[in-house]
N, C-alpha and C. Protein backbone atom coordinates (compact mmCIF):
# COMPACT_ATOMS: atom_id res chain seq x y z
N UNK A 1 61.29 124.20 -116.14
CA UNK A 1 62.30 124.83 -116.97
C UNK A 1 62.22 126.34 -116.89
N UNK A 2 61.01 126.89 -117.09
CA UNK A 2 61.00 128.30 -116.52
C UNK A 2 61.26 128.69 -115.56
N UNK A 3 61.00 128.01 -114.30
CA UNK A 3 61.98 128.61 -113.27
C UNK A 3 63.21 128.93 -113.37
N UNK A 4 63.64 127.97 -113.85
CA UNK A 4 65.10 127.91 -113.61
C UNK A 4 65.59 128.98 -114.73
N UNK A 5 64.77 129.61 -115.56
CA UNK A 5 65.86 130.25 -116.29
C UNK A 5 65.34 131.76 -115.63
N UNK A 6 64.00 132.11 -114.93
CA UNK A 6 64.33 133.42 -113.68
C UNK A 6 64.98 133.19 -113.36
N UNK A 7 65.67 132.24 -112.65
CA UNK A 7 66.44 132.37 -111.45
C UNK A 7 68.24 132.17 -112.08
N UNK A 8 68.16 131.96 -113.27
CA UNK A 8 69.63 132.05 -114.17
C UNK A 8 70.07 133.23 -114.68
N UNK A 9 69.23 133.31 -115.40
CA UNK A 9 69.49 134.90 -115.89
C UNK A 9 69.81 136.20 -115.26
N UNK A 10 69.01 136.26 -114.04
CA UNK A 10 69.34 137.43 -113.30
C UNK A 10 70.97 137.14 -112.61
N UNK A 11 71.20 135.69 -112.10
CA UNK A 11 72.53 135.74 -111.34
C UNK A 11 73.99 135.31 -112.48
N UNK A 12 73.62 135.06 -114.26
CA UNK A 12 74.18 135.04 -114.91
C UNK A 12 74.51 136.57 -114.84
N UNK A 13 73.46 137.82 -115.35
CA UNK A 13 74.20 138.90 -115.19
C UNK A 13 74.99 139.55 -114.71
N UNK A 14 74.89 139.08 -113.41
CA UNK A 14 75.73 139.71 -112.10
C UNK A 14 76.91 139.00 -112.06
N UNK A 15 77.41 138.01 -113.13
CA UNK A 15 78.42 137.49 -112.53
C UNK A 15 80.20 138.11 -113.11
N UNK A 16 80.11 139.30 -113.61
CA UNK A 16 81.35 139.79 -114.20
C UNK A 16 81.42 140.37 -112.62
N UNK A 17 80.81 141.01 -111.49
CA UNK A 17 81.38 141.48 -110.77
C UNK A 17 81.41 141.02 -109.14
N UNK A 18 81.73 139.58 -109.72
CA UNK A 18 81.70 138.63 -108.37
C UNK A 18 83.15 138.82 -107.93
N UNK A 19 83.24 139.61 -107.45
CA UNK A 19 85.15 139.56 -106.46
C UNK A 19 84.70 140.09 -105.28
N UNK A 20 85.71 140.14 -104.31
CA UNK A 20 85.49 140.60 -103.01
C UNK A 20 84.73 142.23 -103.12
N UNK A 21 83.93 142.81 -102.40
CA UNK A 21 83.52 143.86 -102.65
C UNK A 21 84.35 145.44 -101.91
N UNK A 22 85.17 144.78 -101.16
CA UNK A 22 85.97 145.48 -100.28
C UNK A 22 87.49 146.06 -101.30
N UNK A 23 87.49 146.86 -102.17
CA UNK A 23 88.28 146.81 -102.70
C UNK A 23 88.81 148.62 -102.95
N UNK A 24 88.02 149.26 -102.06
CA UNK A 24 88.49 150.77 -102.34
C UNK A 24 87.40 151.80 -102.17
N UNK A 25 87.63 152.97 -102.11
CA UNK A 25 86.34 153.76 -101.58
C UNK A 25 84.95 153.26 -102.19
N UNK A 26 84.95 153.40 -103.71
CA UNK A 26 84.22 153.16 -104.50
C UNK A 26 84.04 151.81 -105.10
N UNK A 27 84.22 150.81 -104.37
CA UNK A 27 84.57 149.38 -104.75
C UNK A 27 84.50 150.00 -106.80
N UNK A 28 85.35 150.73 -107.30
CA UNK A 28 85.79 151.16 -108.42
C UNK A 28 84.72 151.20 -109.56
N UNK A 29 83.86 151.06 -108.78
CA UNK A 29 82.29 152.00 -110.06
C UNK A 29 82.67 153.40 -110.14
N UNK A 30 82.98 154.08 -111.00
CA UNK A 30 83.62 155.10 -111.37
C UNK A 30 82.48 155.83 -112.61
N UNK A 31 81.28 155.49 -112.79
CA UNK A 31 80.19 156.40 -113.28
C UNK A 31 79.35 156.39 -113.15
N UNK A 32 78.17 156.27 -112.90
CA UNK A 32 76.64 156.93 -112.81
C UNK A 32 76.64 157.43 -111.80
N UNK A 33 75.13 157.20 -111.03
CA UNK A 33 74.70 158.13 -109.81
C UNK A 33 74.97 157.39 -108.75
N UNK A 34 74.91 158.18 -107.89
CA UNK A 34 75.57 157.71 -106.20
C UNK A 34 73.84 156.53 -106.06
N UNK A 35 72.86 156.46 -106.20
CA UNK A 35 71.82 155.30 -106.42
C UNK A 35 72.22 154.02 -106.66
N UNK A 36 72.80 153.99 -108.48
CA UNK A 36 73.30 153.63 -108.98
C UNK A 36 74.24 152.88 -108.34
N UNK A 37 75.51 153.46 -107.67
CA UNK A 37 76.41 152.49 -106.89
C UNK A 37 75.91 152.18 -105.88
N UNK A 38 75.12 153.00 -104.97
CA UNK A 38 74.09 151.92 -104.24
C UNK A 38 73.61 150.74 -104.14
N UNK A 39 72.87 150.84 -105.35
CA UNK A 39 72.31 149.08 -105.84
C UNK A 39 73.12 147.85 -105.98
N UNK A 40 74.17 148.46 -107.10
CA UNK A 40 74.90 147.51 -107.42
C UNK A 40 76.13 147.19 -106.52
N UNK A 41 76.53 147.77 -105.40
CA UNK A 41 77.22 147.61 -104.39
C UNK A 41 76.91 145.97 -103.78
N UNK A 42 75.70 145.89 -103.41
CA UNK A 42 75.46 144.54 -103.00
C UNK A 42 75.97 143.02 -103.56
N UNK A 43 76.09 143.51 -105.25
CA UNK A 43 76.26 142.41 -106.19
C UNK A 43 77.39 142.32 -106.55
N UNK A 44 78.61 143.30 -105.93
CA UNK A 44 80.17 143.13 -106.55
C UNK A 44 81.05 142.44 -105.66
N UNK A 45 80.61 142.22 -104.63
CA UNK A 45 81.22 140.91 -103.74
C UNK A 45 80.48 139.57 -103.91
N UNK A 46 81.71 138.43 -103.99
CA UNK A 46 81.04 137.07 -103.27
C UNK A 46 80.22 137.15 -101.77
N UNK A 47 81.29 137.50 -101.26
CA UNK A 47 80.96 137.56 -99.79
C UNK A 47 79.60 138.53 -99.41
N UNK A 48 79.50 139.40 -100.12
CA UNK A 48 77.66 140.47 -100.01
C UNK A 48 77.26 139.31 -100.58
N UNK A 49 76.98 139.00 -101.43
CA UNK A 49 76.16 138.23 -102.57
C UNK A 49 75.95 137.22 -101.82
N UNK A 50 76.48 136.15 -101.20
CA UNK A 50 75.69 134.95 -100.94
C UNK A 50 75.49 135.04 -99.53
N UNK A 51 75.88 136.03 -98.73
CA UNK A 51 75.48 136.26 -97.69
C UNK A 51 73.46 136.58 -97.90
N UNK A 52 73.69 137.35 -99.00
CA UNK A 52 71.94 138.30 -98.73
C UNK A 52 71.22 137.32 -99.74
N UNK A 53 71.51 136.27 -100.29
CA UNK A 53 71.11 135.63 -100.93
C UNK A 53 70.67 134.42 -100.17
N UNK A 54 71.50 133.72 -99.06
CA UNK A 54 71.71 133.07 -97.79
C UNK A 54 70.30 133.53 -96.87
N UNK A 55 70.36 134.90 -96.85
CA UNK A 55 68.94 134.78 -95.64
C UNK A 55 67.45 134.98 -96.63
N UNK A 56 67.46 135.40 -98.06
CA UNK A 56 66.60 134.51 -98.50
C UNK A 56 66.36 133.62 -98.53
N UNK A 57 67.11 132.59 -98.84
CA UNK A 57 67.07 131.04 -98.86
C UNK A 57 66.78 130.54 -97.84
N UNK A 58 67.26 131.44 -95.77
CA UNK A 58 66.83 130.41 -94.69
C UNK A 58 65.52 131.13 -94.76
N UNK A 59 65.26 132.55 -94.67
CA UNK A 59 63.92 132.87 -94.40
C UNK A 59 62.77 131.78 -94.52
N UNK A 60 62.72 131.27 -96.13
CA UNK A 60 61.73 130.59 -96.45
C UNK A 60 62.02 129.39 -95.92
N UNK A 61 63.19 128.69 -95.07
CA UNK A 61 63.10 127.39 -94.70
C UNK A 61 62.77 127.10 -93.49
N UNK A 62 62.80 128.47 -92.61
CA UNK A 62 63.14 128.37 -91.65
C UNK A 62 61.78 128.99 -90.63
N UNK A 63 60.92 129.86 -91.30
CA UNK A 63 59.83 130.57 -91.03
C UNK A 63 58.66 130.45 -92.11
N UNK A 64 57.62 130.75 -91.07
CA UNK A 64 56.08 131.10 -92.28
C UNK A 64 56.21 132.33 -92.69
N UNK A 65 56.90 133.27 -91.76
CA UNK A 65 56.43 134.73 -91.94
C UNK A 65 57.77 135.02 -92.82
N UNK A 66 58.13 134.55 -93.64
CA UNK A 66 59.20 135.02 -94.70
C UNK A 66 59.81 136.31 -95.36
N UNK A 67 58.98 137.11 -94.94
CA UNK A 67 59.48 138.48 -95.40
C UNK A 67 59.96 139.26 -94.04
N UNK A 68 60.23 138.63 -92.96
CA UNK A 68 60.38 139.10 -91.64
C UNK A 68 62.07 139.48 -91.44
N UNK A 69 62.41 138.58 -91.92
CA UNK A 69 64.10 138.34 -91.49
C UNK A 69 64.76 139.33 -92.92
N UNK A 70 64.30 139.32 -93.93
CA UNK A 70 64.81 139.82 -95.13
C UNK A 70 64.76 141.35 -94.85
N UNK A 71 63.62 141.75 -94.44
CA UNK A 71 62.82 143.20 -93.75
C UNK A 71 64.04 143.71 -92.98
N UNK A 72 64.04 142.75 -92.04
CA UNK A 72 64.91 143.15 -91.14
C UNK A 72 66.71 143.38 -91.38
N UNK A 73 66.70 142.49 -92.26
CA UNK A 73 68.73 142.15 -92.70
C UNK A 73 68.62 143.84 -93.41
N UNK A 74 67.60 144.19 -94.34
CA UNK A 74 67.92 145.15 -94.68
C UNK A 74 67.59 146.86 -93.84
N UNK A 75 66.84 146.26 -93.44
CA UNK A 75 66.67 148.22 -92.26
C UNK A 75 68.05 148.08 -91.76
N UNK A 76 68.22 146.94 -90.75
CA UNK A 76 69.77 147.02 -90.17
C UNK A 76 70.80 147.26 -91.25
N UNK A 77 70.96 146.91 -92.55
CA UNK A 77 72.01 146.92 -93.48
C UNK A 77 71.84 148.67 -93.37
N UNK A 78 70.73 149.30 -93.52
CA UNK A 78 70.95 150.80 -93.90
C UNK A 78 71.21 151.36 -92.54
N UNK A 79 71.34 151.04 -91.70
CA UNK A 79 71.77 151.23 -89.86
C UNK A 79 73.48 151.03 -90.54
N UNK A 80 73.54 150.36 -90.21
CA UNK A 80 75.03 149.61 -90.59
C UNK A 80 75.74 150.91 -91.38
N UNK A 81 74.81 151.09 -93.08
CA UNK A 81 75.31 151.64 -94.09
C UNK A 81 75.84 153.24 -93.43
N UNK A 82 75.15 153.86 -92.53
CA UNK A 82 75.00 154.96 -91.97
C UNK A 82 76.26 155.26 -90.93
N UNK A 83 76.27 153.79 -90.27
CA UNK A 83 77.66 153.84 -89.38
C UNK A 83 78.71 154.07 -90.49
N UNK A 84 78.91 153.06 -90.82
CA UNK A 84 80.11 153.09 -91.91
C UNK A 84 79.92 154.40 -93.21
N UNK A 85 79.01 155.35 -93.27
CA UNK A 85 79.11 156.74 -93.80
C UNK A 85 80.15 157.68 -93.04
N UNK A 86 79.39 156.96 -91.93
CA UNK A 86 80.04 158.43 -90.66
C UNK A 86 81.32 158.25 -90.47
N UNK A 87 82.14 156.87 -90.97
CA UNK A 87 83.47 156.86 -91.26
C UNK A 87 83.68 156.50 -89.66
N UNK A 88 83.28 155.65 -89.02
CA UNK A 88 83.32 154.67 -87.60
C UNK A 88 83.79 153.35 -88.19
N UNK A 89 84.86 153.38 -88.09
CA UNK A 89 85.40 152.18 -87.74
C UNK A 89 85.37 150.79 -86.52
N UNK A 90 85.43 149.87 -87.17
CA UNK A 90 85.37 148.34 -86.77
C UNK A 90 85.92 147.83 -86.77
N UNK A 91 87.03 147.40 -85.63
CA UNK A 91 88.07 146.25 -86.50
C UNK A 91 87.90 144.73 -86.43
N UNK A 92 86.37 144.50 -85.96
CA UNK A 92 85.66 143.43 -86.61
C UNK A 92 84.54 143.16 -87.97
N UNK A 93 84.77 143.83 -88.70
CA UNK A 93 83.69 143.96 -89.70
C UNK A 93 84.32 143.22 -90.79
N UNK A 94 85.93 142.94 -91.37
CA UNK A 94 85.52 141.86 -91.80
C UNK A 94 85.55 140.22 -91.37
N UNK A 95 85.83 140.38 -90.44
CA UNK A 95 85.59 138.42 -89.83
C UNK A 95 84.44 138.52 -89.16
N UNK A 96 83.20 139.39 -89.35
CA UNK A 96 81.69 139.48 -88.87
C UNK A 96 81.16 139.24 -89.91
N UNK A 97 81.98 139.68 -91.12
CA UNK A 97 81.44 139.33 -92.16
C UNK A 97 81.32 138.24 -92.77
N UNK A 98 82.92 137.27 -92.73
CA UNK A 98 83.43 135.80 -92.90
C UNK A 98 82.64 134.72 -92.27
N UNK A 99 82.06 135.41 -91.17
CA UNK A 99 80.87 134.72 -89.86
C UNK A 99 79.83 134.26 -90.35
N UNK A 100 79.33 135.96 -91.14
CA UNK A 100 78.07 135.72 -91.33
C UNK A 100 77.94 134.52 -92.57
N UNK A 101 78.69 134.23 -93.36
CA UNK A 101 78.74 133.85 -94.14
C UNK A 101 78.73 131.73 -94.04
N UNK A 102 79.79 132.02 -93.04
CA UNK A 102 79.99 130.76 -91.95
C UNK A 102 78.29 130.11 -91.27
N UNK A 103 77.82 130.73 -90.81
CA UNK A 103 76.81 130.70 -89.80
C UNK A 103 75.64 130.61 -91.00
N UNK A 104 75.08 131.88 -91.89
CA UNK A 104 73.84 131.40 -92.74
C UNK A 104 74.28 130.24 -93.70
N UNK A 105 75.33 129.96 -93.86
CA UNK A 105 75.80 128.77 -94.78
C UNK A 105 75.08 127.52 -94.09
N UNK A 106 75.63 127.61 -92.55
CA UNK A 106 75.30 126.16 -91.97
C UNK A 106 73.97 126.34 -91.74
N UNK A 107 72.83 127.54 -91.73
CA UNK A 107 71.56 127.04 -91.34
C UNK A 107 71.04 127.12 -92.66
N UNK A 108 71.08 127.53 -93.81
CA UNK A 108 70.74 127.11 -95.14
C UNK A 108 70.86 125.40 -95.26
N UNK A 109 72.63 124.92 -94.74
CA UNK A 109 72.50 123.72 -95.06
C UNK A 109 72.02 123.10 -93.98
N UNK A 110 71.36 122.92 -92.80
CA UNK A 110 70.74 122.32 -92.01
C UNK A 110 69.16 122.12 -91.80
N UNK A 111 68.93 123.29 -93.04
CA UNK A 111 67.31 124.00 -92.79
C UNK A 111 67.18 124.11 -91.60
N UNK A 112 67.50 124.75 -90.51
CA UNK A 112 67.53 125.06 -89.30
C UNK A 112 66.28 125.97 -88.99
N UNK A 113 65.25 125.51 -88.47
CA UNK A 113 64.00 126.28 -87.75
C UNK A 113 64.74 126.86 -86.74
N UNK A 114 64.14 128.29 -86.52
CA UNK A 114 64.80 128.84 -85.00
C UNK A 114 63.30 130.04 -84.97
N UNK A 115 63.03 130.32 -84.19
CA UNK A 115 61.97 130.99 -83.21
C UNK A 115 62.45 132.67 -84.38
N UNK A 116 61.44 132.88 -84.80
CA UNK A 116 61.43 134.02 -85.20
C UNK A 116 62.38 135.02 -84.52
N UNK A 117 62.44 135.44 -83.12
CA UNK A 117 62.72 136.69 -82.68
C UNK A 117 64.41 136.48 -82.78
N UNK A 118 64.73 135.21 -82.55
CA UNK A 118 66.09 134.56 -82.78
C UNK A 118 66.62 134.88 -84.01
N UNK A 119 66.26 134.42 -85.10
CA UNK A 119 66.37 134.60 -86.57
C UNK A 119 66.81 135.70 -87.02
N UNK A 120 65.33 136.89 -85.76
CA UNK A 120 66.02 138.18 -86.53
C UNK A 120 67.27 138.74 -85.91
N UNK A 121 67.60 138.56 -84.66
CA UNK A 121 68.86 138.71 -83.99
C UNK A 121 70.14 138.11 -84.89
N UNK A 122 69.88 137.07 -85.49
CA UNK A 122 71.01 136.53 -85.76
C UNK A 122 71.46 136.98 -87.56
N UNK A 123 70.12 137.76 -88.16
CA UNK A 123 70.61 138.33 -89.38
C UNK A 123 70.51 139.63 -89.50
N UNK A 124 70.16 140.51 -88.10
CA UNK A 124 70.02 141.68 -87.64
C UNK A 124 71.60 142.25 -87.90
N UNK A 125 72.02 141.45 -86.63
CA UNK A 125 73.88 141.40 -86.50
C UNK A 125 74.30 141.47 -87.46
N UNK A 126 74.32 140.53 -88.67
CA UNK A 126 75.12 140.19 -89.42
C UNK A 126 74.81 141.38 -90.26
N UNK A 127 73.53 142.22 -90.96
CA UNK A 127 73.08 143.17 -91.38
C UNK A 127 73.81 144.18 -91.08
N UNK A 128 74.39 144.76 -89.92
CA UNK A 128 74.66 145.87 -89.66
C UNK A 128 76.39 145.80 -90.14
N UNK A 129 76.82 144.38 -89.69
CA UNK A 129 78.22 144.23 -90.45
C UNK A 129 78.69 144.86 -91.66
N UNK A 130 77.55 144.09 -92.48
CA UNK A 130 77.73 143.87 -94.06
C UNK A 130 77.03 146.03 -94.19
N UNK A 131 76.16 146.23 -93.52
CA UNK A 131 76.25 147.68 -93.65
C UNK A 131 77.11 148.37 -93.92
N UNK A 132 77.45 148.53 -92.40
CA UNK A 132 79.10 149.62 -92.36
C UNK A 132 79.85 148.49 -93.08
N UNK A 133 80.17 147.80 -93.74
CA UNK A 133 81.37 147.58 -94.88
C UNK A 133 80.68 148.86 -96.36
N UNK A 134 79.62 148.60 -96.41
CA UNK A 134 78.72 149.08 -97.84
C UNK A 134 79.38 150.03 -97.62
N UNK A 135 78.70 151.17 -96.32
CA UNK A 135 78.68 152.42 -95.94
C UNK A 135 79.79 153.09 -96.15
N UNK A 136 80.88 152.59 -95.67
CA UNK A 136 82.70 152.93 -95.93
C UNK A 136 83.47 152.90 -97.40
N UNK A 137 82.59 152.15 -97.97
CA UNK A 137 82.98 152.12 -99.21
C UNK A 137 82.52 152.92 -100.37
N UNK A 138 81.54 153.11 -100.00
CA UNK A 138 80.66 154.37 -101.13
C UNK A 138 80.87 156.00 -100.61
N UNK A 139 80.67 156.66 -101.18
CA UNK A 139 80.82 158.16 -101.13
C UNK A 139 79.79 158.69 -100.11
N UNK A 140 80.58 159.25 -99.30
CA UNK A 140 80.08 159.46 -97.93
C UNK A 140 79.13 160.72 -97.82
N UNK A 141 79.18 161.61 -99.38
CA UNK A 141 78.41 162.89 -99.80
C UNK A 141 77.23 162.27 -100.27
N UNK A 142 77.35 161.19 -101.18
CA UNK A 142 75.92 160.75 -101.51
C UNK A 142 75.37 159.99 -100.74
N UNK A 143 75.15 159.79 -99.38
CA UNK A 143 74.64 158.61 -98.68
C UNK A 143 73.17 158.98 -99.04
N UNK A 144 72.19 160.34 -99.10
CA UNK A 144 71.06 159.85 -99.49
C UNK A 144 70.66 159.34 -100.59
N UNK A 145 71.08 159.47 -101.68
CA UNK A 145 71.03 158.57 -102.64
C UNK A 145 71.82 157.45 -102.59
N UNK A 146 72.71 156.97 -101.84
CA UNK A 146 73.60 155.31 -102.31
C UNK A 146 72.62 154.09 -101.27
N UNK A 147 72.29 155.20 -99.80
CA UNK A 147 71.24 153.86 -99.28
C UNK A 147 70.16 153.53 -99.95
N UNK A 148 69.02 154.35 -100.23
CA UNK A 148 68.22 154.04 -100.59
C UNK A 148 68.51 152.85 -102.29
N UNK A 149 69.45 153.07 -103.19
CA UNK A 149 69.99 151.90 -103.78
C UNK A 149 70.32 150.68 -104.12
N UNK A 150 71.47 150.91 -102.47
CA UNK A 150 71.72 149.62 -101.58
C UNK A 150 70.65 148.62 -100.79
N UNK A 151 69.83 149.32 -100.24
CA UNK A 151 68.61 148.99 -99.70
C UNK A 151 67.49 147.88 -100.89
N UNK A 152 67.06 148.57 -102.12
CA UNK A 152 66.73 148.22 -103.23
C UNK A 152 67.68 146.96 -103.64
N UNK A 153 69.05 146.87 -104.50
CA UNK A 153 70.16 145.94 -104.38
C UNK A 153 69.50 144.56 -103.37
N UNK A 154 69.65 145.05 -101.91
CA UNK A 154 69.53 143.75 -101.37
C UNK A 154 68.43 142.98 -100.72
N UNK A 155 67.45 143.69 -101.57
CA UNK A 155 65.79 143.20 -101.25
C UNK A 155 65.84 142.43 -102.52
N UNK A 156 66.67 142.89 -103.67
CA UNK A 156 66.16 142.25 -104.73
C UNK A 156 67.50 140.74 -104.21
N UNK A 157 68.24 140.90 -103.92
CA UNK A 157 69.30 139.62 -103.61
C UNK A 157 68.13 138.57 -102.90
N UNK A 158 67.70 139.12 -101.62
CA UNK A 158 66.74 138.40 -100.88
C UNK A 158 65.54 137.53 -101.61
N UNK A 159 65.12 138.25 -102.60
CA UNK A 159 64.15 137.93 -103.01
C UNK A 159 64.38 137.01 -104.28
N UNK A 160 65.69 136.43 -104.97
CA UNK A 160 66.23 135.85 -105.54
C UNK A 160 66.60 134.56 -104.64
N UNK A 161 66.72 134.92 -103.41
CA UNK A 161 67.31 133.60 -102.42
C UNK A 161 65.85 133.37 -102.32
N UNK A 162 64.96 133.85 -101.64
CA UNK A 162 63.54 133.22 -101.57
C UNK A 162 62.75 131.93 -102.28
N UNK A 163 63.44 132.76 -103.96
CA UNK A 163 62.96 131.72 -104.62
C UNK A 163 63.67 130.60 -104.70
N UNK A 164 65.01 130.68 -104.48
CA UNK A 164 65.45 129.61 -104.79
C UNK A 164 65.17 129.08 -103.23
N UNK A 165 64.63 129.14 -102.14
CA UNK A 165 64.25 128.58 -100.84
C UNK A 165 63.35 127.83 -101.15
N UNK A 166 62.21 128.87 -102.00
CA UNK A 166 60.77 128.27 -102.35
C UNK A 166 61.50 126.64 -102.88
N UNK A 167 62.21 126.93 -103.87
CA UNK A 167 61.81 125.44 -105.06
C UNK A 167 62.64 124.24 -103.98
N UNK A 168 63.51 124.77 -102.72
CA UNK A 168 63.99 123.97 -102.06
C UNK A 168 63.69 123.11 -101.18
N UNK A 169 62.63 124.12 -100.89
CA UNK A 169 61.42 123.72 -99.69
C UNK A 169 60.66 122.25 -99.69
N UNK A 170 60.23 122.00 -100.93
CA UNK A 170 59.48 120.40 -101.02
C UNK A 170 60.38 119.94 -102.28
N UNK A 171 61.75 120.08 -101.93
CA UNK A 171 62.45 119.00 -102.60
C UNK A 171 63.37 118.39 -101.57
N UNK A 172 64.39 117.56 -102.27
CA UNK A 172 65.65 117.09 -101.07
C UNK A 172 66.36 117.96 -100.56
N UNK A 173 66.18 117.51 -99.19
CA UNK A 173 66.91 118.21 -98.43
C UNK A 173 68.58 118.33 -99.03
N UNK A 174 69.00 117.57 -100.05
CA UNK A 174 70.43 117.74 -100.65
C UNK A 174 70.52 119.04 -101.42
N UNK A 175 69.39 119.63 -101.76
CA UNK A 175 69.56 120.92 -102.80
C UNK A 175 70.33 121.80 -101.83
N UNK A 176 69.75 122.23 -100.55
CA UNK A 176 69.69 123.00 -99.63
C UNK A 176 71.48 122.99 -98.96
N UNK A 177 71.27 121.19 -98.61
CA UNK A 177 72.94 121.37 -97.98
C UNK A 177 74.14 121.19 -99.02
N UNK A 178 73.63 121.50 -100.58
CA UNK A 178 74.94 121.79 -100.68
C UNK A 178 74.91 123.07 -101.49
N UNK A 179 73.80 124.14 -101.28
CA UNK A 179 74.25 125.36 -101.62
C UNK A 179 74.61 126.09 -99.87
N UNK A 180 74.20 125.34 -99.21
CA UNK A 180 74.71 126.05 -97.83
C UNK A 180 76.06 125.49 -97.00
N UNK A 181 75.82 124.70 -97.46
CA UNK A 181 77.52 123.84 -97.19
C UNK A 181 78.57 124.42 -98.14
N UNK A 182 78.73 125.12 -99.43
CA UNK A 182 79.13 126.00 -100.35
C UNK A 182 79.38 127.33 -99.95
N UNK A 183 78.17 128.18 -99.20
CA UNK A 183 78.42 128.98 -98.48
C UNK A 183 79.27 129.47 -97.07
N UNK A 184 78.77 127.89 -96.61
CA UNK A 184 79.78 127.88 -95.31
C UNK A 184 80.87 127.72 -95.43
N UNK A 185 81.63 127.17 -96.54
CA UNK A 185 83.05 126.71 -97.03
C UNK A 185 83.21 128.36 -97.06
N UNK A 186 82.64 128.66 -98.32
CA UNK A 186 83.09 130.13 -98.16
C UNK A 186 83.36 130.96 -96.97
N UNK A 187 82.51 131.19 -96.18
CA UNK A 187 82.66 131.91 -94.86
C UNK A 187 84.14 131.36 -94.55
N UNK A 188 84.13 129.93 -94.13
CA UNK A 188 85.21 129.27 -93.03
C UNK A 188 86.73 129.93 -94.25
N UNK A 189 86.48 130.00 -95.45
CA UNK A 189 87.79 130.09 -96.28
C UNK A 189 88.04 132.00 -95.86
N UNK A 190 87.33 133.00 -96.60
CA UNK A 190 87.04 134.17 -96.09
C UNK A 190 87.89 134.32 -94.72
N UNK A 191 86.87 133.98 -93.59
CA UNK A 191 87.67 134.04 -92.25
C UNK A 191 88.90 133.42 -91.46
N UNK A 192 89.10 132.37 -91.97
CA UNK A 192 90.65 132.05 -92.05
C UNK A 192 91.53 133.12 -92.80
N UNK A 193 91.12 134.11 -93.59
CA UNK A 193 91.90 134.71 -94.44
C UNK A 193 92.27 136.27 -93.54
N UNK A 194 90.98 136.28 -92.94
CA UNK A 194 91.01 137.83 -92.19
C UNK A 194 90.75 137.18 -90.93
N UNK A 195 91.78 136.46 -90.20
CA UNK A 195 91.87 136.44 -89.01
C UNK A 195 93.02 136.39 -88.48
């Protein structure tokens, strides 16, 4: 019972600003510090949110070394964040994004083992996507304060999917495929939308 109410409470809070996160320079946080929208940048999309929540959840299903792929989604996310500062455009970033969403959905719901160096390639990519979306959207004067934020934001997302990997790990494999089969719906709905 205590688990479950860590792992409620924190994603009960976050849930007034579950909409797409792509919604204007400032995905419309309009006060505190450029940090500040940093962090919480990660948590105002569906599509951020269960994406970085997604490679917590395969990390731990999928590897021993669990903090490897999360490490990595986020250095690349602040790579990413940096492109999309410099105001470089993509005109694949959002159906890379709909992808990513597509793709960690189905190895969440498959528990899919894949060779470490693979793993990180495949949430490396998707990292730098979901970056330059962050990056373009936040204030391009505060980037030293909004990455370091953002960065923070989606270690703590990761580390919320972890756990819920952990409690998934030595239970039925049904927990797993249908929060990743949920995800993948999402992706496949998302990218039908921006394609």
């Amino acid at each position: 019972m205590k688990n479950r109410i860590w792992l409620t409470l924190p994603l009960m809070a976050l849930q007034p600003g579950l909409a797409l996160a792509h919604i204007g320079n400032d995905a419309g946080i309009h006060h505190g510090t450029a940090f500040f929208m940093g962090f919480v940048h990660p948590f105002t999309g569906l599509d951020h949110f269960a994406a970085m929540l997604a490679v917590g959840v395969w990390s731990v299903l999928a590897t021993r070394r669990v903090w490897a792929m999360p490490f990595a989604f986020a250095g690349l996310l602040l790579a990413g964040g940096l492109i999309g500062f410099a105001g470089i455009a993509l005109p694949v970033v959002e159906p890379m994004i709909a992808a990513s969403l597509l793709v960690l959905g189905l190895l969440v719901c498959g528990r899919v083992k894949m060779a470490l160096p693979w793993g990180l390639v495949v949430v490396g990519l998707f990292a730098l996507f979901h970056g330059i979306a962050h990056g373009s959207e936040l204030p391009a004067t505060q980037a030293a304060a909004a990455l370091p934020g953002m960065a923070l934001g989606t270690m703590l997302l990761h580390i919320v999917g972890m756990a819920i990997g952990a409690f998934f790990k030595h239970r039925s494999a049904w927990y797993a495929r249908a929060l990743g089969g949920g995800i993948a719906l999402l992706g496949a709905g998302y990218l039908a939308g921006v394609l």
